[in-house]
Structure formats: structure tokens, C-alpha cells
N, C-alpha and C. Protein backbone atom coordinates (compact mmCIF):
# COMPACT_ATOMS: atom_id res chain seq x y z
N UNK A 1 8.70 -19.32 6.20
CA UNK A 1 8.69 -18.65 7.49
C UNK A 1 7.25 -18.38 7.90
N UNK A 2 6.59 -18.57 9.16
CA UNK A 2 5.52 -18.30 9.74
C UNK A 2 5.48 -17.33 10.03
N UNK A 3 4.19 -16.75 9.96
CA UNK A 3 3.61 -15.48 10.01
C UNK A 3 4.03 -15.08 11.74
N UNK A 4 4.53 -14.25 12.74
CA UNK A 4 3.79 -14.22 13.51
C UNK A 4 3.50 -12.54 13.96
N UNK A 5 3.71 -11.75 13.28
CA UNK A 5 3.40 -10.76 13.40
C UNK A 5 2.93 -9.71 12.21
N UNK A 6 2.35 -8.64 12.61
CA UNK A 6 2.10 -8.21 10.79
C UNK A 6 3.37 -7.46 10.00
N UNK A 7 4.24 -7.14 10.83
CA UNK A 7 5.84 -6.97 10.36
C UNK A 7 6.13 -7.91 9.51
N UNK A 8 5.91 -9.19 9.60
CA UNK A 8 6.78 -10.64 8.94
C UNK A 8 6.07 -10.60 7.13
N UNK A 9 4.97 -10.17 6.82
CA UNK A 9 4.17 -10.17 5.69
C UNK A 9 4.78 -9.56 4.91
N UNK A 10 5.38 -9.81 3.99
CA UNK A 10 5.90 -9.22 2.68
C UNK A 10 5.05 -7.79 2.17
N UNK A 11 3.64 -8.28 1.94
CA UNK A 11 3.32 -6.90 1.11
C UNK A 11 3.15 -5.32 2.28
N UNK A 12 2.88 -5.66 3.79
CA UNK A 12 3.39 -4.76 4.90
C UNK A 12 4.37 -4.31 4.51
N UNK A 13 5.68 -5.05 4.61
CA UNK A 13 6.65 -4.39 4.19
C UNK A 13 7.55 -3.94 2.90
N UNK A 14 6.34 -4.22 1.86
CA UNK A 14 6.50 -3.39 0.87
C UNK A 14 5.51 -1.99 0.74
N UNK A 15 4.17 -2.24 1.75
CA UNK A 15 3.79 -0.99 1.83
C UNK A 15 4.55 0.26 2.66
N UNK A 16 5.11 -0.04 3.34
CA UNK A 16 6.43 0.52 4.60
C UNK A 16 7.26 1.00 3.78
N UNK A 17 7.75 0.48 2.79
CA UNK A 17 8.66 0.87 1.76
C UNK A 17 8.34 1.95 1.10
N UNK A 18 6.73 2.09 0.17
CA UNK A 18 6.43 2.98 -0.47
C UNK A 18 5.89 3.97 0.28
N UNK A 19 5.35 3.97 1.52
CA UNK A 19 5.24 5.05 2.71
C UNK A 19 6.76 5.80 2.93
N UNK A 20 7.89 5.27 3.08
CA UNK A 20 8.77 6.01 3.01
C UNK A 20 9.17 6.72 1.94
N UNK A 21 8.98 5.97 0.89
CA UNK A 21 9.46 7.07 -0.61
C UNK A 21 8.32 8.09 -0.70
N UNK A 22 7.39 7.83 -0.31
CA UNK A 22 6.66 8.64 -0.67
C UNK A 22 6.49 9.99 0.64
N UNK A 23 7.13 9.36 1.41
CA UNK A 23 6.91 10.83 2.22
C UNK A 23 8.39 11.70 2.07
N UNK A 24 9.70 10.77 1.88
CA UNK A 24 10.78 11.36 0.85
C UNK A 24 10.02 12.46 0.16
N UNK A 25 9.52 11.93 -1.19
CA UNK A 25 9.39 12.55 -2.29
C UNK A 25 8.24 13.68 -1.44
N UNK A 26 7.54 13.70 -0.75
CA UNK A 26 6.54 14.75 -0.10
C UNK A 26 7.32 15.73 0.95
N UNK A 27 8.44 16.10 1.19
CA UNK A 27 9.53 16.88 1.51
C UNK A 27 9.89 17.73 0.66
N UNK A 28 9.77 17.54 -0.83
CA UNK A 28 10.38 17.98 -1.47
C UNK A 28 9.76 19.60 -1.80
N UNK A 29 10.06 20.92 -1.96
CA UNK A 29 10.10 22.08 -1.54
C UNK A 29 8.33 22.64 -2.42
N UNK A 30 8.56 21.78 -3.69
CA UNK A 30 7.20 22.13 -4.72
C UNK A 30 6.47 21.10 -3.88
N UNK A 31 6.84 19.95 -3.70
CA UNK A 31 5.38 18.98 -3.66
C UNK A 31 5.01 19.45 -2.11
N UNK A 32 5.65 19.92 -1.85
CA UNK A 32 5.17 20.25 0.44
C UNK A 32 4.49 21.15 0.10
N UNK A 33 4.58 22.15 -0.95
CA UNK A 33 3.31 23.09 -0.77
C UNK A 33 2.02 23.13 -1.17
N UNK A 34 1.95 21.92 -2.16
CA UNK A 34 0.68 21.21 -2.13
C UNK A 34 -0.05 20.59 -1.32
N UNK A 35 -0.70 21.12 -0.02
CA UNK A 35 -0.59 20.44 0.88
C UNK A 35 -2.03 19.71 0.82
N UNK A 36 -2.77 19.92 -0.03
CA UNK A 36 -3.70 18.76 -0.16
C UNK A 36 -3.43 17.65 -1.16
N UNK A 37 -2.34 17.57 -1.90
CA UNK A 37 -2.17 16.37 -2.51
C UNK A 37 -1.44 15.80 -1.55
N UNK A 38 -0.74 16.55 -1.21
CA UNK A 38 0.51 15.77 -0.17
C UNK A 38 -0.01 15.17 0.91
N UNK A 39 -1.23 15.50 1.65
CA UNK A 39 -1.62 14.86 2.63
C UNK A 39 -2.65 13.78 2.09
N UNK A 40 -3.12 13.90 1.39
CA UNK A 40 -3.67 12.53 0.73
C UNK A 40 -3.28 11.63 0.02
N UNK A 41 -1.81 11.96 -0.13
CA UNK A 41 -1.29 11.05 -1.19
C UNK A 41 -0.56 10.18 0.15
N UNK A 42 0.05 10.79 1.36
CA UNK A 42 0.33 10.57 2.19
C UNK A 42 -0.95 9.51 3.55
N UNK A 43 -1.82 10.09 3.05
CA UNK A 43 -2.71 9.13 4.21
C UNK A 43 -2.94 7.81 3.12
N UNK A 44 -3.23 7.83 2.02
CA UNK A 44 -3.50 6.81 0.97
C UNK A 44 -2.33 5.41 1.30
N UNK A 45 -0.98 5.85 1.22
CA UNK A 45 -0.09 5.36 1.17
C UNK A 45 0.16 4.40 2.80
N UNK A 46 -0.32 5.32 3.75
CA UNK A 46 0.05 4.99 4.84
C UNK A 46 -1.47 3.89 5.34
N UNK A 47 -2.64 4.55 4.41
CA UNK A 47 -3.78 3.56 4.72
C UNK A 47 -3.29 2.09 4.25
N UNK A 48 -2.02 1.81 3.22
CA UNK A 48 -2.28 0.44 2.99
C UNK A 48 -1.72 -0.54 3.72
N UNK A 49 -0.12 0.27 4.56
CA UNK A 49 0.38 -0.06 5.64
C UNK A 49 -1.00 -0.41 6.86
N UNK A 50 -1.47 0.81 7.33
CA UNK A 50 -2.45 0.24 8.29
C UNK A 50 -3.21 -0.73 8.10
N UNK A 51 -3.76 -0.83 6.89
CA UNK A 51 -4.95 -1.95 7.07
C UNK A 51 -4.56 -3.38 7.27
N UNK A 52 -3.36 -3.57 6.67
CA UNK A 52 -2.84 -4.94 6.27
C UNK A 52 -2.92 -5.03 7.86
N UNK A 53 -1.85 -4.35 8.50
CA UNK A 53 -1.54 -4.09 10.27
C UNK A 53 -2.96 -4.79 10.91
N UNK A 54 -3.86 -4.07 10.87
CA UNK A 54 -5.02 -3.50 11.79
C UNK A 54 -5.52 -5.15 11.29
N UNK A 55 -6.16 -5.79 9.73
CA UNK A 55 -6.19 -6.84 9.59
C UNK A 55 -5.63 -7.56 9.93
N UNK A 56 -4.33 -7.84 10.45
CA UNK A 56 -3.55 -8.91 10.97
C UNK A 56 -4.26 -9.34 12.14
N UNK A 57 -5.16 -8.25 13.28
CA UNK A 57 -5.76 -8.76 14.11
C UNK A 57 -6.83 -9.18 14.32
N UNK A 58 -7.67 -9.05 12.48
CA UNK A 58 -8.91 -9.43 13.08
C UNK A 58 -9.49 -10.90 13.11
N UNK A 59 -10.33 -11.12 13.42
CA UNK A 59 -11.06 -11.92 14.49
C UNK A 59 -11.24 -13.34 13.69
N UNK A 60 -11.09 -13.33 11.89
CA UNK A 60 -10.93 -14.03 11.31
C UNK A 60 -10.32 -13.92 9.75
N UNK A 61 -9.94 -15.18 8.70
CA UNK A 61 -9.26 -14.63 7.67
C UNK A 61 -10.18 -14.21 6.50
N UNK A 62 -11.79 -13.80 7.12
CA UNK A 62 -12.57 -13.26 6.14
C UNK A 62 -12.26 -11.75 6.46
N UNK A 63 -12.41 -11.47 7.71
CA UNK A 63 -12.10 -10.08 8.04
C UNK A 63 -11.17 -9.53 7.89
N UNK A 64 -10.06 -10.08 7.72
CA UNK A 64 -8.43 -10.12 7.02
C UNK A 64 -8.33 -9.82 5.95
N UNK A 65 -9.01 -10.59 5.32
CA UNK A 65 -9.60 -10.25 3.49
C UNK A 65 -9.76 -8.95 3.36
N UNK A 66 -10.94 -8.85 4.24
CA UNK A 66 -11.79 -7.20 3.84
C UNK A 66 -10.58 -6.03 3.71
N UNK A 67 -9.77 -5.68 5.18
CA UNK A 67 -8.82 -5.35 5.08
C UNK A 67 -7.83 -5.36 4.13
N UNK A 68 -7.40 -6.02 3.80
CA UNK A 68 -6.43 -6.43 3.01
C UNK A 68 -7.00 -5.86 1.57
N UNK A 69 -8.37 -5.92 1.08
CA UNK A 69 -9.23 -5.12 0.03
C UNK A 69 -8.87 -3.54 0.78
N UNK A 70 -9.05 -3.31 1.45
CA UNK A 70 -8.82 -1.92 1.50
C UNK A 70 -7.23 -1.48 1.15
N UNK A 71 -6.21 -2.34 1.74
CA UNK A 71 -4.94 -1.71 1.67
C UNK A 71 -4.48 -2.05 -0.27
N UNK A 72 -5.58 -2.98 -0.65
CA UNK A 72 -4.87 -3.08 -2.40
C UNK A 72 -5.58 -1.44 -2.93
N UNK A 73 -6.98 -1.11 -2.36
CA UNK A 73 -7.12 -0.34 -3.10
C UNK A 73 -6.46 1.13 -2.51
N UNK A 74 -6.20 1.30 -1.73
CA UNK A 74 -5.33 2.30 -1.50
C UNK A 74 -4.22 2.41 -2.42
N UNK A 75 -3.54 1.32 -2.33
CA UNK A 75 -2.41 1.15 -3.82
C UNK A 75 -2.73 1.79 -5.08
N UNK A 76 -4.11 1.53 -5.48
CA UNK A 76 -4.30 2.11 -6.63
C UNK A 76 -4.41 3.43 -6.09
N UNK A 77 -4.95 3.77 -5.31
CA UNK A 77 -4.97 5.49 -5.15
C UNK A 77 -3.91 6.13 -5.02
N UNK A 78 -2.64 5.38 -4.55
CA UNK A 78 -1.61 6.46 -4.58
C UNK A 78 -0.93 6.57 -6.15
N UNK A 79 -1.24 5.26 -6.65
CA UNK A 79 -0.92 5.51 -8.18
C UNK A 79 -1.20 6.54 -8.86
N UNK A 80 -3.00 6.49 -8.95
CA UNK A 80 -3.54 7.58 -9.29
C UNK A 80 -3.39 9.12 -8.72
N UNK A 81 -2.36 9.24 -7.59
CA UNK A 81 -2.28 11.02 -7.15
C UNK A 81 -0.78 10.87 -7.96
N UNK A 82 -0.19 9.65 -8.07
CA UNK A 82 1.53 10.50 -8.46
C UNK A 82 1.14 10.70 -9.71
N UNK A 83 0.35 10.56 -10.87
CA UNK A 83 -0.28 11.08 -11.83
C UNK A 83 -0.33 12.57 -11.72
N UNK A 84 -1.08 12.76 -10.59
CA UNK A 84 -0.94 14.54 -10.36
C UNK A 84 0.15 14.58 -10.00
N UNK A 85 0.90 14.13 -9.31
CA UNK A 85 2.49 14.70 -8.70
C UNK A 85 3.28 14.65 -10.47
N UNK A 86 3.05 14.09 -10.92
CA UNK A 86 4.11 13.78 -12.16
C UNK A 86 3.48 15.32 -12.94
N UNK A 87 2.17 15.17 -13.28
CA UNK A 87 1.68 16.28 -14.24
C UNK A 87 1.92 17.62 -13.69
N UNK A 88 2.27 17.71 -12.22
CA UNK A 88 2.50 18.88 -11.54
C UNK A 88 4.07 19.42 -11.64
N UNK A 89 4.46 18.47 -12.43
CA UNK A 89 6.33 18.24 -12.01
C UNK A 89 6.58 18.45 -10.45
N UNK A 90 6.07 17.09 -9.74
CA UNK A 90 6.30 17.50 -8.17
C UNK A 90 7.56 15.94 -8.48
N UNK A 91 7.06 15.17 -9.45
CA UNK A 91 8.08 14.24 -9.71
C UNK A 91 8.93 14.17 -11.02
N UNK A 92 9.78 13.66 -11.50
CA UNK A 92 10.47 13.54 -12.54
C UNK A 92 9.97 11.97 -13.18
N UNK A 93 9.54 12.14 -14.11
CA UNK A 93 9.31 10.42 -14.86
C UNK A 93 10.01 9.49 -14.12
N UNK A 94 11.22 9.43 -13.90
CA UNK A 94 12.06 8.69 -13.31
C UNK A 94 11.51 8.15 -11.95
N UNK A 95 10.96 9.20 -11.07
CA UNK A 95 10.54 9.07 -9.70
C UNK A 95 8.90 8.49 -9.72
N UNK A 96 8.62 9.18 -10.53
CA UNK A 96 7.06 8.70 -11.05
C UNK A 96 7.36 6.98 -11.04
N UNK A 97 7.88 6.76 -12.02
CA UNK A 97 8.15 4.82 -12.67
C UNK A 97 8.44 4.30 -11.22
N UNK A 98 9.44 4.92 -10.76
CA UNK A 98 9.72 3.77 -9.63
C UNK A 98 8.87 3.39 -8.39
N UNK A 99 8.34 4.90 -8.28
CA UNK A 99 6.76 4.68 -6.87
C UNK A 99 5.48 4.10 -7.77
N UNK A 100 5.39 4.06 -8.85
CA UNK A 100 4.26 3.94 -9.67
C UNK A 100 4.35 2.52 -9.37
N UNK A 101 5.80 1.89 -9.72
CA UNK A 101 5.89 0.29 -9.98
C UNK A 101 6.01 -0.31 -8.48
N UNK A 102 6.62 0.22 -7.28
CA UNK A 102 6.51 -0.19 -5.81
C UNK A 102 5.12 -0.21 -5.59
N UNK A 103 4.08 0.98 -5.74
CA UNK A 103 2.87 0.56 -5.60
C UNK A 103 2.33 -0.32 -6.31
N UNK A 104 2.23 -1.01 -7.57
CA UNK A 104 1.64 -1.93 -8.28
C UNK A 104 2.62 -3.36 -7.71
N UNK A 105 3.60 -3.70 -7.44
CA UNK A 105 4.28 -4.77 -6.32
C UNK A 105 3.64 -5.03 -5.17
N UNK A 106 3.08 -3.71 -4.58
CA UNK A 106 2.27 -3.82 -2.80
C UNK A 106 1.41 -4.38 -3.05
N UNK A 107 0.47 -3.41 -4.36
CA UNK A 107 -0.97 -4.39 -4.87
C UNK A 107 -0.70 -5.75 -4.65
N UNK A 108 0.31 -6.26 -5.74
CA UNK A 108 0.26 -7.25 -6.45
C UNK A 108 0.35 -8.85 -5.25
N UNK A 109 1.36 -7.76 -4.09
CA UNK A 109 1.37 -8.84 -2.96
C UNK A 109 0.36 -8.61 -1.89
N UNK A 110 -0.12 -7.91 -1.94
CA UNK A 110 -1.62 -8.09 -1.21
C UNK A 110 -2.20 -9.08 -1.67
N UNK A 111 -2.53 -9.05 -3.18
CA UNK A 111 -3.33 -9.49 -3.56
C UNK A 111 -3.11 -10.83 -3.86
N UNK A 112 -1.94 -11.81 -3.76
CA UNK A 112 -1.38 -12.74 -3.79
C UNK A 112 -1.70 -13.41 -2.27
N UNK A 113 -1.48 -12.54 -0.91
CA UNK A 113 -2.18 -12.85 -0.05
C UNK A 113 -3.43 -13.27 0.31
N UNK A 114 -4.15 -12.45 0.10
CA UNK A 114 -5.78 -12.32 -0.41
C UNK A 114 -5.97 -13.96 -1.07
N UNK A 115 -5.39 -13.97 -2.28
CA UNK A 115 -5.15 -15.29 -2.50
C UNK A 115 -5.63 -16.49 -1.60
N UNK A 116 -4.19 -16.68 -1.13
CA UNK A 116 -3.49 -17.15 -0.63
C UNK A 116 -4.47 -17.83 0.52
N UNK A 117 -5.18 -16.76 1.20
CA UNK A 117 -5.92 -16.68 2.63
C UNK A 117 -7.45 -17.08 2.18
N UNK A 118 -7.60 -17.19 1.13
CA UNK A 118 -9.37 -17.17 1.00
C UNK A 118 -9.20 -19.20 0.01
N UNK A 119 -7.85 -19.38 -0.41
CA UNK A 119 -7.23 -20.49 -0.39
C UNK A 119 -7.60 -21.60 0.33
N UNK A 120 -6.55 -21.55 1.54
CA UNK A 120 -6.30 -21.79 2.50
C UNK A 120 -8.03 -22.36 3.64
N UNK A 121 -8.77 -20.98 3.99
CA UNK A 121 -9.92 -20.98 4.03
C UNK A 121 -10.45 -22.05 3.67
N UNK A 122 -11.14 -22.07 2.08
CA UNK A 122 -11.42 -23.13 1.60
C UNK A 122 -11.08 -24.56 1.73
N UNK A 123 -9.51 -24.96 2.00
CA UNK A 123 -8.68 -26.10 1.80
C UNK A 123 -9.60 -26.66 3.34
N UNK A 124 -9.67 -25.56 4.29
CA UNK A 124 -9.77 -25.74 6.18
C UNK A 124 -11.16 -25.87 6.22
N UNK A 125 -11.83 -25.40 5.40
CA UNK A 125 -13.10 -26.28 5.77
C UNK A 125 -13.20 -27.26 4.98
N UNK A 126 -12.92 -28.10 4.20
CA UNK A 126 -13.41 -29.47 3.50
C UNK A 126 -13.12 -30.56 4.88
């Protein structure tokens, strides 16, 4: 299937995915009153959605790249706060594993993109 919007991209909509669990799990009565983990664990999550987005329009697939570096490493950052959400008991191991492993999937398909695009690149100029 062809790309034609940044909706159609797999790791978008696996970052969309972990933006929703994670603002789920940021409802919850202990973790809402943390409100500085919660809002950073929350902009982190939602930065990886945007960038992929915001990259979809830029001007070329180097600048796409860059982007796309920003939304993998956001991934790791939300990893690294449910660490505090887990040590805080704002999560249960259980909830921890499953956002822990959706974020390392978003990485993993970013970064398969990333791939993919700096690939491609190469193949288009010979």
C-alpha cells in the first residue's frame, strides 16, 4: 500500500496507539497527581506521534529522517519515565511490560522506516 498520508505509516499508528495507553494509564487517580511526570511522559509520547506527522511534510526524505530521529528517540523517553511510573506504583508490572514493549515496536518501526527511506534515497540517486 502507498504512502499517501502520514495516517497510512505503520509506526504513526503505533505511536497513536501508545499515546492512547498512555494517557489511559495518566487518568489514573495516583499517576494524575504527578503532574510533572504525567505531563512529560505525556508530551514525550505524543512528540513521537508529531514528528513522524510534521516529517511526513518535509521538503525532503533527509528531513524526514531527522524527524523520524526525533520521534525514535522520544520512544526511548517514554520508556525511561514508565520506569518512574512503575517504581512509583503509578503502574503494575503488567502495565509497565505492555507500554514498555508498544514503545520499543514504535521504535523499532520508525526505525525500520528510517531504514527503509535513507535506502531508497541511495537506490534514487545511482
Amino acid at each position: 500500500m502507498a504512502i499517501q498520508r502520514f495516517e497510512d505509516i505503520e509506526a504513526w499508528q503505533l505511536a497513536r496507539r501508545m499515546t492512547g495507553l498512555i494517557y489511559q494509564q495518566t487518568k489514573k487517580p495516583l499517576f494524575s497527581r504527578d503532574h510533572g511526570l504525567k505531563n512529560q511522559i505525556q508530551r514525550a509520547t505524543g512528540s513521537a506521534m508529531h514528528n513522524i506527522a510534521e516529517g511526513f511534510d518535509a521538503e525532503s526524505n533527509a528531513e524526514f529522517v531527522r524527524f523520524l530521529r526525533y520521534a525514535k528517540r522520544s520512544c526511548s523517553e517514554v520508556q525511561s519515565q514508565l520506569y518512574i511510573a512503575l517504581d512509583e506504583k503509578y503502574l503494575s508490572p503488567t502495565e509497565f511490560e505492555t507500554l514498555y514493549s508498544l514503545a520499543g515496536q514504535t521504535r523499532a518501526a520508525i526505525h525500520g522506516f528510517i531504514k527503509y527511506l535513507i535506502q531508497y534515497e541511495t537506490t534514487q540517486g545511482k
